[in-house]
C-alpha atoms as a PDB file:
ATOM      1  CA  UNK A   1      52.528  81.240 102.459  1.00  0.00           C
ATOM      2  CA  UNK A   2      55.008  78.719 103.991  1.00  0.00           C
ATOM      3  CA  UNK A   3      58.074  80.083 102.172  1.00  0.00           C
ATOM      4  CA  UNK A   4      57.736  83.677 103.115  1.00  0.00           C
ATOM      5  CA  UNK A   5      56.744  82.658 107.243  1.00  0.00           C
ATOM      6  CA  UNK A   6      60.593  80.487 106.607  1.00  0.00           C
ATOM      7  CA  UNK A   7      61.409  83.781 105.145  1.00  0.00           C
ATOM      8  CA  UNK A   8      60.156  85.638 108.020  1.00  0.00           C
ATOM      9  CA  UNK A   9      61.859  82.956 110.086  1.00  0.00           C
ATOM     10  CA  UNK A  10      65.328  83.524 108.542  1.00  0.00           C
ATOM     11  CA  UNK A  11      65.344  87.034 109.099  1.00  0.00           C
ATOM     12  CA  UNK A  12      64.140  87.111 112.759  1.00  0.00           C
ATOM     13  CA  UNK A  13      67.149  84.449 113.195  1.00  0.00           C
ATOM     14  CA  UNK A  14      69.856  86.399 111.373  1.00  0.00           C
ATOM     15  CA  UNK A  15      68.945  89.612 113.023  1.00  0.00           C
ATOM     16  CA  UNK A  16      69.063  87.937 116.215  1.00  0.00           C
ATOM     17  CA  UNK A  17      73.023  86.418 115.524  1.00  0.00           C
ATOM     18  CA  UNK A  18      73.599  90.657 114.718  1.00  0.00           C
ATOM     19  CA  UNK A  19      72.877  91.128 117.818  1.00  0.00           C
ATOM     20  CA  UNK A  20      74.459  88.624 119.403  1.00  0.00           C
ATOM     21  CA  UNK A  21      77.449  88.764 117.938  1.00  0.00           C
ATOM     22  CA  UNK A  22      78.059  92.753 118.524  1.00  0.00           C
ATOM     23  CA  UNK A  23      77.112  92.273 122.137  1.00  0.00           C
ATOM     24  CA  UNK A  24      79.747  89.646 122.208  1.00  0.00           C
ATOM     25  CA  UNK A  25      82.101  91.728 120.870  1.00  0.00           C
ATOM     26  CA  UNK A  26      81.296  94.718 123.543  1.00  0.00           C
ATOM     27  CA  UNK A  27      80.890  92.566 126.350  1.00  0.00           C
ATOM     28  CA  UNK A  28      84.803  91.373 125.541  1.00  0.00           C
ATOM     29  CA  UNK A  29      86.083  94.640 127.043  1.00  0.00           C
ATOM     30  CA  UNK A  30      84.284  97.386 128.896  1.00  0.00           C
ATOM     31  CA  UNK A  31      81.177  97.296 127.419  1.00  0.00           C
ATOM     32  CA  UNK A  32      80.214 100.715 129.225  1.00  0.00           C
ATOM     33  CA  UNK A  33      83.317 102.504 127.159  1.00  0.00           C
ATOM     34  CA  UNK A  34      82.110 101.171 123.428  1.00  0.00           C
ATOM     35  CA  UNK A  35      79.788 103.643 121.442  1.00  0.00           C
ATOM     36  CA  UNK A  36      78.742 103.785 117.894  1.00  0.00           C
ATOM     37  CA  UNK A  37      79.754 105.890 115.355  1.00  0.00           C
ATOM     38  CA  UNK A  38      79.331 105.846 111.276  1.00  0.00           C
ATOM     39  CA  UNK A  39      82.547 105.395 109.388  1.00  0.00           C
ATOM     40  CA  UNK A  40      83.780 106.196 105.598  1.00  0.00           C
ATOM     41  CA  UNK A  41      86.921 105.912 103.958  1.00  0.00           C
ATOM     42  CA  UNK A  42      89.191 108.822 102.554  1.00  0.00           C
ATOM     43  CA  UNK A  43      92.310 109.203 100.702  1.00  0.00           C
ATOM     44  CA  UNK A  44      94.274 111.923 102.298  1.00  0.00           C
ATOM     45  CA  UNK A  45      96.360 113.336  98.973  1.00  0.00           C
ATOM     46  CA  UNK A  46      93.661 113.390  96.605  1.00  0.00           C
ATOM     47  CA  UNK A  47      93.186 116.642  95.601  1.00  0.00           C
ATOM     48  CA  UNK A  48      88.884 115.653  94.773  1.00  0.00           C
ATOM     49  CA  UNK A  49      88.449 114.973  98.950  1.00  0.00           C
ATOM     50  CA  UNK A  50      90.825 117.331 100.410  1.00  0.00           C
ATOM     51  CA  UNK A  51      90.530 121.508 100.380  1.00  0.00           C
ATOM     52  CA  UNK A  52      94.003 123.484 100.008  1.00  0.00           C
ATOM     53  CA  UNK A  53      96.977 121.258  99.891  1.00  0.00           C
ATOM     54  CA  UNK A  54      95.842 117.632  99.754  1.00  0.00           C
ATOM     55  CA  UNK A  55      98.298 116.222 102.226  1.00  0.00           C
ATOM     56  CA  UNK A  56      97.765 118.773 104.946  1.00  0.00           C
ATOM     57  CA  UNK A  57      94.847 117.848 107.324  1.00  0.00           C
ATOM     58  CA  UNK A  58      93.143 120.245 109.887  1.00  0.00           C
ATOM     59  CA  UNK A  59      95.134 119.639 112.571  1.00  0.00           C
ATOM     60  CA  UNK A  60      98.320 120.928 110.616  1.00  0.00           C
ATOM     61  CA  UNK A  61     100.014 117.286 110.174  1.00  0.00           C
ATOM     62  CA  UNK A  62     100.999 115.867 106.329  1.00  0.00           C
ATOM     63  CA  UNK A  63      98.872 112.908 106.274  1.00  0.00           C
ATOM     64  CA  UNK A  64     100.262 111.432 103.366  1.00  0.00           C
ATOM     65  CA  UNK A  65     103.305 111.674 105.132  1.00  0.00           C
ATOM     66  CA  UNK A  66     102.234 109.936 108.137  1.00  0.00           C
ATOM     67  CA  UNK A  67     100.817 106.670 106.290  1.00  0.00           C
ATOM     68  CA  UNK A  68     104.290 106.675 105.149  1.00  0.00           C
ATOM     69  CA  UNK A  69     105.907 105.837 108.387  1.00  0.00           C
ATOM     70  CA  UNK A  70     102.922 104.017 109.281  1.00  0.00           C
ATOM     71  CA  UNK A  71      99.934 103.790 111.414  1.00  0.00           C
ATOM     72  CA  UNK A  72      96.450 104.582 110.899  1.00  0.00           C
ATOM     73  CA  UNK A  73      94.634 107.567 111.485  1.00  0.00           C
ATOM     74  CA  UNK A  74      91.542 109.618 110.917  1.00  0.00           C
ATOM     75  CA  UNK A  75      89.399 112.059 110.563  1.00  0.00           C
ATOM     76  CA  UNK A  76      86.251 113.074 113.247  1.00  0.00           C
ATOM     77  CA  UNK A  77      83.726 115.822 113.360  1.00  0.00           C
ATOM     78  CA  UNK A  78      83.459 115.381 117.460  1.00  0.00           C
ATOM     79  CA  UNK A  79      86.450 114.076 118.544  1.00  0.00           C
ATOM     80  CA  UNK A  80      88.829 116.206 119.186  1.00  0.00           C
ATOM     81  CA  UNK A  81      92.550 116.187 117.580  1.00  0.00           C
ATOM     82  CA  UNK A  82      94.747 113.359 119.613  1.00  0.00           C
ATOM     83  CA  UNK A  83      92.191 111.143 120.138  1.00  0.00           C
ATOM     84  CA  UNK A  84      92.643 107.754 119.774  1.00  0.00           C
ATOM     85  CA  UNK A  85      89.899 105.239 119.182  1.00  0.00           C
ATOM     86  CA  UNK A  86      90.205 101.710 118.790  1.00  0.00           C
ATOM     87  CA  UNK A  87      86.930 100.487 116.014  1.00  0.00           C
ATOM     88  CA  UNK A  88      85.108  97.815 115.535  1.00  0.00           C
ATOM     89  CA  UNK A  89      82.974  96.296 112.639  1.00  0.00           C
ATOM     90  CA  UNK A  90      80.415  94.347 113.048  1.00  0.00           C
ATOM     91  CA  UNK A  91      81.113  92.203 109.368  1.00  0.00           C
ATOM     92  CA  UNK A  92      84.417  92.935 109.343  1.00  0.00           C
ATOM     93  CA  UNK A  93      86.192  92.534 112.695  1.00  0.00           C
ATOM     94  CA  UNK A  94      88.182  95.404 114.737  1.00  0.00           C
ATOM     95  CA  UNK A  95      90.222  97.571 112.358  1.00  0.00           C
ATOM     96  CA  UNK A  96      92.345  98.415 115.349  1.00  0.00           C
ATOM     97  CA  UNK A  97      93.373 102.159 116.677  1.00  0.00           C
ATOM     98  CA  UNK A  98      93.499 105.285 114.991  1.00  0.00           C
ATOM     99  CA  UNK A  99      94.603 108.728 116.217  1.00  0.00           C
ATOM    100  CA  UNK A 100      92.035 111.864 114.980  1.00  0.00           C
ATOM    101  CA  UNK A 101      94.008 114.217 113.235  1.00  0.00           C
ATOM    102  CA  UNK A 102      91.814 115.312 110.642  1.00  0.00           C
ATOM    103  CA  UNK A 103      88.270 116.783 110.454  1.00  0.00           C
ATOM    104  CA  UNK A 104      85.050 115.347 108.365  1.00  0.00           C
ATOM    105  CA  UNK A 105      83.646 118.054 106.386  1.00  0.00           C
ATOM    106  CA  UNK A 106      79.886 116.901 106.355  1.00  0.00           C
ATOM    107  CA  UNK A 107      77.140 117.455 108.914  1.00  0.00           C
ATOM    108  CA  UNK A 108      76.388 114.361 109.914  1.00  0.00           C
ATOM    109  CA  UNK A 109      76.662 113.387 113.679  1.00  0.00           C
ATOM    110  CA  UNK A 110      79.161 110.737 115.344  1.00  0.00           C
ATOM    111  CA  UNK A 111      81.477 110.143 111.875  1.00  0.00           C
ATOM    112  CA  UNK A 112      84.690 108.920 111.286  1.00  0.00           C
ATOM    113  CA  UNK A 113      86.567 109.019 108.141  1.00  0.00           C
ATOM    114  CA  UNK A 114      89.375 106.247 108.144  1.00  0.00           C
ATOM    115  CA  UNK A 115      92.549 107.517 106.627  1.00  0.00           C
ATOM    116  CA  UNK A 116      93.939 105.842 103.389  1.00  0.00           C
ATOM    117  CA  UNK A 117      96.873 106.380 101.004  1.00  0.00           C
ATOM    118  CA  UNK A 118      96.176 108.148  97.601  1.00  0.00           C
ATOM    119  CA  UNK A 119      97.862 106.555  95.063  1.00  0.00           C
ATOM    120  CA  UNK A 120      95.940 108.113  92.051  1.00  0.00           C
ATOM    121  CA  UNK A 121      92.161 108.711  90.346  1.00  0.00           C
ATOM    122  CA  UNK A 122      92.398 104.607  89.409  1.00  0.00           C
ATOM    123  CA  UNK A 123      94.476 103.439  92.051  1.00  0.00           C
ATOM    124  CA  UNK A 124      94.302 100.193  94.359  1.00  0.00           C
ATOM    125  CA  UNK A 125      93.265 102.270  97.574  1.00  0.00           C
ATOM    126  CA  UNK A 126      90.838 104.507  95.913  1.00  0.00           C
ATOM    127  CA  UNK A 127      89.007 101.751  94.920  1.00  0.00           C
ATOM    128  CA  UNK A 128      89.123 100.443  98.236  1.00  0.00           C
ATOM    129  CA  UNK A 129      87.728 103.785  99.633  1.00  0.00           C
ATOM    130  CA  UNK A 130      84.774 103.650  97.359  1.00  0.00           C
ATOM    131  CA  UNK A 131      84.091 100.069  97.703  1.00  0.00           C
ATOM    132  CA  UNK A 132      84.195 100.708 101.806  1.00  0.00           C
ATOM    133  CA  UNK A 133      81.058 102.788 101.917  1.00  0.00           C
ATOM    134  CA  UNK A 134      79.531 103.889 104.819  1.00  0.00           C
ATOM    135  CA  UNK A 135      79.414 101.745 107.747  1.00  0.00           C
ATOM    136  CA  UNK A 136      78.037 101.753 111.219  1.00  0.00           C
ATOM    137  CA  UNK A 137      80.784 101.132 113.450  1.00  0.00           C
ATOM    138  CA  UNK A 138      81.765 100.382 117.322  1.00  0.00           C
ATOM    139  CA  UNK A 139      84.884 102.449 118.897  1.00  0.00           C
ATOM    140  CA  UNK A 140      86.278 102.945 122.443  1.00  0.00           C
ATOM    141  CA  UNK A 141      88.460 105.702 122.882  1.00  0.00           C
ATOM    142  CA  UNK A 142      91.754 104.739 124.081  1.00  0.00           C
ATOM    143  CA  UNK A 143      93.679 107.422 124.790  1.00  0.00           C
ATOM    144  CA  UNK A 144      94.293 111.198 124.557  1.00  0.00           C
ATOM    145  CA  UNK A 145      97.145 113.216 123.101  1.00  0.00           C
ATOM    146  CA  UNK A 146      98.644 116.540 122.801  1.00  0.00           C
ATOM    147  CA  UNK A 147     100.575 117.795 120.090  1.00  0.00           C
ATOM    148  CA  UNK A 148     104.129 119.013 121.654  1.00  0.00           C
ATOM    149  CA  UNK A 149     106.713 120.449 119.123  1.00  0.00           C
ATOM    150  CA  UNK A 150     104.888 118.310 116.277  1.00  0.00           C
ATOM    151  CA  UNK A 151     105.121 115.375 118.153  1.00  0.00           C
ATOM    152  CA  UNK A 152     101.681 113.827 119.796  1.00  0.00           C
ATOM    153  CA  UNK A 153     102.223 112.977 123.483  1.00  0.00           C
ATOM    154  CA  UNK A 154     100.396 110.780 125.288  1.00  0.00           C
ATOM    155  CA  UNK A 155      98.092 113.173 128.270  1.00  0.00           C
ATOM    156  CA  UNK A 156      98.319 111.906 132.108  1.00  0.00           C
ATOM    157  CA  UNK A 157      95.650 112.303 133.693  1.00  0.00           C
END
């Protein structure tokens, strides 16, 4: 009886350092501007997640080409193309921004898929995709863009 009431214990105490510590991480900036989201992991170039050429996403831009030169980006089924967020995990720490370029092809509400590199069926990445999982996650969005010649430029508004 007295280990599972520590048990109980434990688990009232670790849920309420969860707490704690994404409130913390709000509070840090804007807390009104954070909302939550879930988030997967993709490889953009693998033929097995990707319809019609692998590379292209569905905002017309080569993906694979684009992790190339660098920076992140992703994927969204209700943010619209040139958004960028800036996301948090609660375990992991703040991934930093990404800009949506790319759409999620399932039905489920508020989800991200982070963009990653394909670098083949046994590859380094895809392994990292599949050990990512699915994740709830905190994002802000920090800015919009529109897509000018095939060059995303930061909106005024």
């Amino acid at each position: 009886m007295e280990v599972e009431s520590q048990h109980q214990q434990d688990k009232i105490f670790l849920q309420m350092i969860k707490k704690e510590k994404e409130e913390a991480m709000i509070s840090e900036v804007e807390p009104e501007k954070w909302s939550k989201a879930t988030m997967t992991m993709y490889n953009v170039g693998d033929p097995n997640q990707n319809s019609g050429d692998p590379c292209i996403t569905a905002s017309g831009d080569n993906g694979c080409e684009l992790l190339e030169q660098g920076g992140n980006y992703c994927a969204s089924n209700f943010l619209p193309f040139g958004t960028e967020i800036f996301v948090c995990i609660e375990d992991v720490g703040c991934l930093g921004n990404c800009l949506v370029i790319d759409v999620v092809p399932n039905k489920q509400t508020h989800w991200i898929d982070w963009m990653m590199p394909f670098d083949g069926e046994y590859g380094a990445w895809k392994k990292e995709a599949r050990k990512w999982g699915v994740r709830p996650i905190l994002y802000k969005i920090e800015g919009k863009y529109d897509k000018i010649d095939g060059v995303y430029v930061q909106k005024i508004e």
